[in-house]
Protein backbone atom coordinates (compact mmCIF):
# COMPACT_ATOMS: atom_id res chain seq x y z
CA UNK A 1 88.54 -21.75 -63.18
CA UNK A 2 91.98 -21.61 -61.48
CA UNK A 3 92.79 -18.69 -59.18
CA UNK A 4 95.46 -16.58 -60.70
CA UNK A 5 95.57 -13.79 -58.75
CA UNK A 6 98.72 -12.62 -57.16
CA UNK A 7 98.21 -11.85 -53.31
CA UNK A 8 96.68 -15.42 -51.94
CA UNK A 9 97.96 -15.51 -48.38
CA UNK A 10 95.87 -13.67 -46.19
CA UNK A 11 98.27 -12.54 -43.89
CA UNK A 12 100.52 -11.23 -46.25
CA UNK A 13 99.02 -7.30 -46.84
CA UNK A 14 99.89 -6.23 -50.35
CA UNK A 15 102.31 -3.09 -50.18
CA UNK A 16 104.32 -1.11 -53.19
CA UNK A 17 106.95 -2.73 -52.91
CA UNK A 18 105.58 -6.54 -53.07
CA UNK A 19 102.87 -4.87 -55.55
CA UNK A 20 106.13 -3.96 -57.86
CA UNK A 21 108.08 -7.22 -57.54
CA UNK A 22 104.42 -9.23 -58.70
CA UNK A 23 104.38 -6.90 -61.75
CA UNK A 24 107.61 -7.00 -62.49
CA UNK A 25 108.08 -5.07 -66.11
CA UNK A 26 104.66 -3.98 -65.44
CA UNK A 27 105.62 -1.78 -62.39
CA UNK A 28 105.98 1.35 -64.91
CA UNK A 29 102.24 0.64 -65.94
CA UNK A 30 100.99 0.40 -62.55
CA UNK A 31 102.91 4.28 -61.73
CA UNK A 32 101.13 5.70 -64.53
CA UNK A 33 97.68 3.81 -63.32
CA UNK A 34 98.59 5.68 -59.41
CA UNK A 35 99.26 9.04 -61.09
CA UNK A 36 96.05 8.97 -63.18
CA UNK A 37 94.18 7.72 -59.75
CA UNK A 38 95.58 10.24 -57.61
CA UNK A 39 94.38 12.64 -59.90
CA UNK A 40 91.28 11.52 -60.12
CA UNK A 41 90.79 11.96 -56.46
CA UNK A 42 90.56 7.87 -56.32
CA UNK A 43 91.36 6.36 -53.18
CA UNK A 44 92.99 2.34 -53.43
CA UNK A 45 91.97 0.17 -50.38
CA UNK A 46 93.04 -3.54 -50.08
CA UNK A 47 91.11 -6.35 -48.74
CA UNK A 48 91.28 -10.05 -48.49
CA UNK A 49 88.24 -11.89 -49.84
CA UNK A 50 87.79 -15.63 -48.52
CA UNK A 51 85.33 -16.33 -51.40
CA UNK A 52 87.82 -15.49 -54.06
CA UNK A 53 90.41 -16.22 -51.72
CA UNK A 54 93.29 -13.45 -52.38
CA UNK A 55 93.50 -9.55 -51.95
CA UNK A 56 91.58 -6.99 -54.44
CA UNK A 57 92.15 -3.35 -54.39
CA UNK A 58 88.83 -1.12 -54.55
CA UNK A 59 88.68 1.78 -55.90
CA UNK A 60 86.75 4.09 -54.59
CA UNK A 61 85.45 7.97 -54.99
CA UNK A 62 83.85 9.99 -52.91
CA UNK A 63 82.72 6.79 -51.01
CA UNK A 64 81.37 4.76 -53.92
CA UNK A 65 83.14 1.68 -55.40
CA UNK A 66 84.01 2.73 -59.01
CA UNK A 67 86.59 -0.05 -59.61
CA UNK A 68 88.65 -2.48 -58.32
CA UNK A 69 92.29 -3.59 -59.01
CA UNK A 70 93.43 -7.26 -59.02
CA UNK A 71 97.80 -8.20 -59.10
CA UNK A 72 98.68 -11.21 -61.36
CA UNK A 73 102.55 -12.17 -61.52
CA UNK A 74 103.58 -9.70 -64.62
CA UNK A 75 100.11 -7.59 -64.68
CA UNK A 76 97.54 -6.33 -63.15
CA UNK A 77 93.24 -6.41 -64.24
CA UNK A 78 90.98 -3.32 -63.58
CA UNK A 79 87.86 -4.31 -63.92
CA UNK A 80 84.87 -1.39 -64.17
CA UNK A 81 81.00 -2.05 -64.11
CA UNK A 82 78.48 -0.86 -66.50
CA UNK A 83 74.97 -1.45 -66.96
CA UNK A 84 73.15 -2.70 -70.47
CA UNK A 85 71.61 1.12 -70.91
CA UNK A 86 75.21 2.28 -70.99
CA UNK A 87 75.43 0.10 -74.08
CA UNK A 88 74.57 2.70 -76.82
CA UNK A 89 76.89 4.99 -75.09
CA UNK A 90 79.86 2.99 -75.28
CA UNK A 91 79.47 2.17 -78.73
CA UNK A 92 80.10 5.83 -79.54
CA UNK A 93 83.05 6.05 -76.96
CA UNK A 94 86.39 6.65 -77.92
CA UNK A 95 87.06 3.93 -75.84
CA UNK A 96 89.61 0.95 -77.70
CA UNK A 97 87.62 -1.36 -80.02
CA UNK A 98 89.08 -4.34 -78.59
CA UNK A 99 87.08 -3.76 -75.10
CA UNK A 100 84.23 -2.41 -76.96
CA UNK A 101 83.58 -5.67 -78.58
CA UNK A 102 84.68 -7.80 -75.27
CA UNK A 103 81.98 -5.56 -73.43
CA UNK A 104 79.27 -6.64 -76.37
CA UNK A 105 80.16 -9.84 -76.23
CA UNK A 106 80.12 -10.91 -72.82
CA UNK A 107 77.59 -13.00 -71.36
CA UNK A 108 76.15 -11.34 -68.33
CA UNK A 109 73.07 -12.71 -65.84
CA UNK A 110 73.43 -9.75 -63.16
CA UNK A 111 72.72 -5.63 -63.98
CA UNK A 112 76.61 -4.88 -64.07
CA UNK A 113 78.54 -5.87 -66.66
CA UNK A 114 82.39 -6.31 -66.14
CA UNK A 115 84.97 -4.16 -68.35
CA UNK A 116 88.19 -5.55 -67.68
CA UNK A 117 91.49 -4.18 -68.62
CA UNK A 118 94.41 -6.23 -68.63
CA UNK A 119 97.05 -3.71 -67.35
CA UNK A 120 100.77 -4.77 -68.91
CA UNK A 121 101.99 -0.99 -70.13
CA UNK A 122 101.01 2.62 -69.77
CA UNK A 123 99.09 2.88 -72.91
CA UNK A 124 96.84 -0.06 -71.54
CA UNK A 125 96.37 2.64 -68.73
CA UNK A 126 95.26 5.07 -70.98
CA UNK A 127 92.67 3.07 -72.40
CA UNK A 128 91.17 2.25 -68.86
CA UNK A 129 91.10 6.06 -68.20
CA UNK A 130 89.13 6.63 -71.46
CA UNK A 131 86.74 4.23 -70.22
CA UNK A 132 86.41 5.75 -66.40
CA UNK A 133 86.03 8.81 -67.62
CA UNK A 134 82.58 7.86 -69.60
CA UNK A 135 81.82 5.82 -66.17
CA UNK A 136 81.97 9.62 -64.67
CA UNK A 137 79.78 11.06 -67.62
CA UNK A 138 76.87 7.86 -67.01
């Protein structure tokens, strides 16, 4: 699978305002994701990962990694973790259908499984925050 992601040079610290130029149209999406995470009390730290060789943001509350943020040229993922007894719980959710079914669907051979959100506008946002706060709730 080819590497998409964004920040690939590890000497090159992502920072607002390369963060904004990557995104492009999506920069407006990516305020409304900082304003929701600010109130949420979540804190954004980058690092640089060799095995995946570019820079992820973690998300993190209250010490524990709750998500974690990854810059593609036009949009950005967040990608949040469930477990399979979460499964019956997000069924009910009023989270989007689409990522219902992609969370159903998806092949998984370790206890978390990924629910990524392909970040592009600010209602995207919104359906990530429906989804974090169930993660809360679990």
């Amino acid at each position: 699978m080819e590497n998409t992601l964004y920040f690939k040079d590890s000497s090159v610290r992502p920072d607002d305002t390369t963060i904004r130029f990557a995104l492009g149209d999506s920069a407006d999406a990516y305020d409304a994701f900082l304003s929701f995470a600010l109130k949420e009390g979540m804190e954004l730290n980058w690092n640089y990962y060799r095995d995946g060789k570019a820079w992820l943001g973690k998300l993190i509350v209250k010490k524990k990694n709750i998500a974690w943020l990854h810059v593609h040229e036009g949009y950005f993922k967040l990608v949040l973790f469930f477990t399979e007894k979460n499964m019956d719980a997000i069924r009910l959710s009023d989270i989007d259908e689409k990522h219902k079914r992609e969370f159903v669907e998806t092949e998984h051979s370790s206890k978390m499984i990924p629910m990524i959100f392909e970040i592009r506008q600010t209602k995207d946002v919104e359906n990530f925050a429906r989804a974090y706060c169930l993660k809360r709730k679990l």
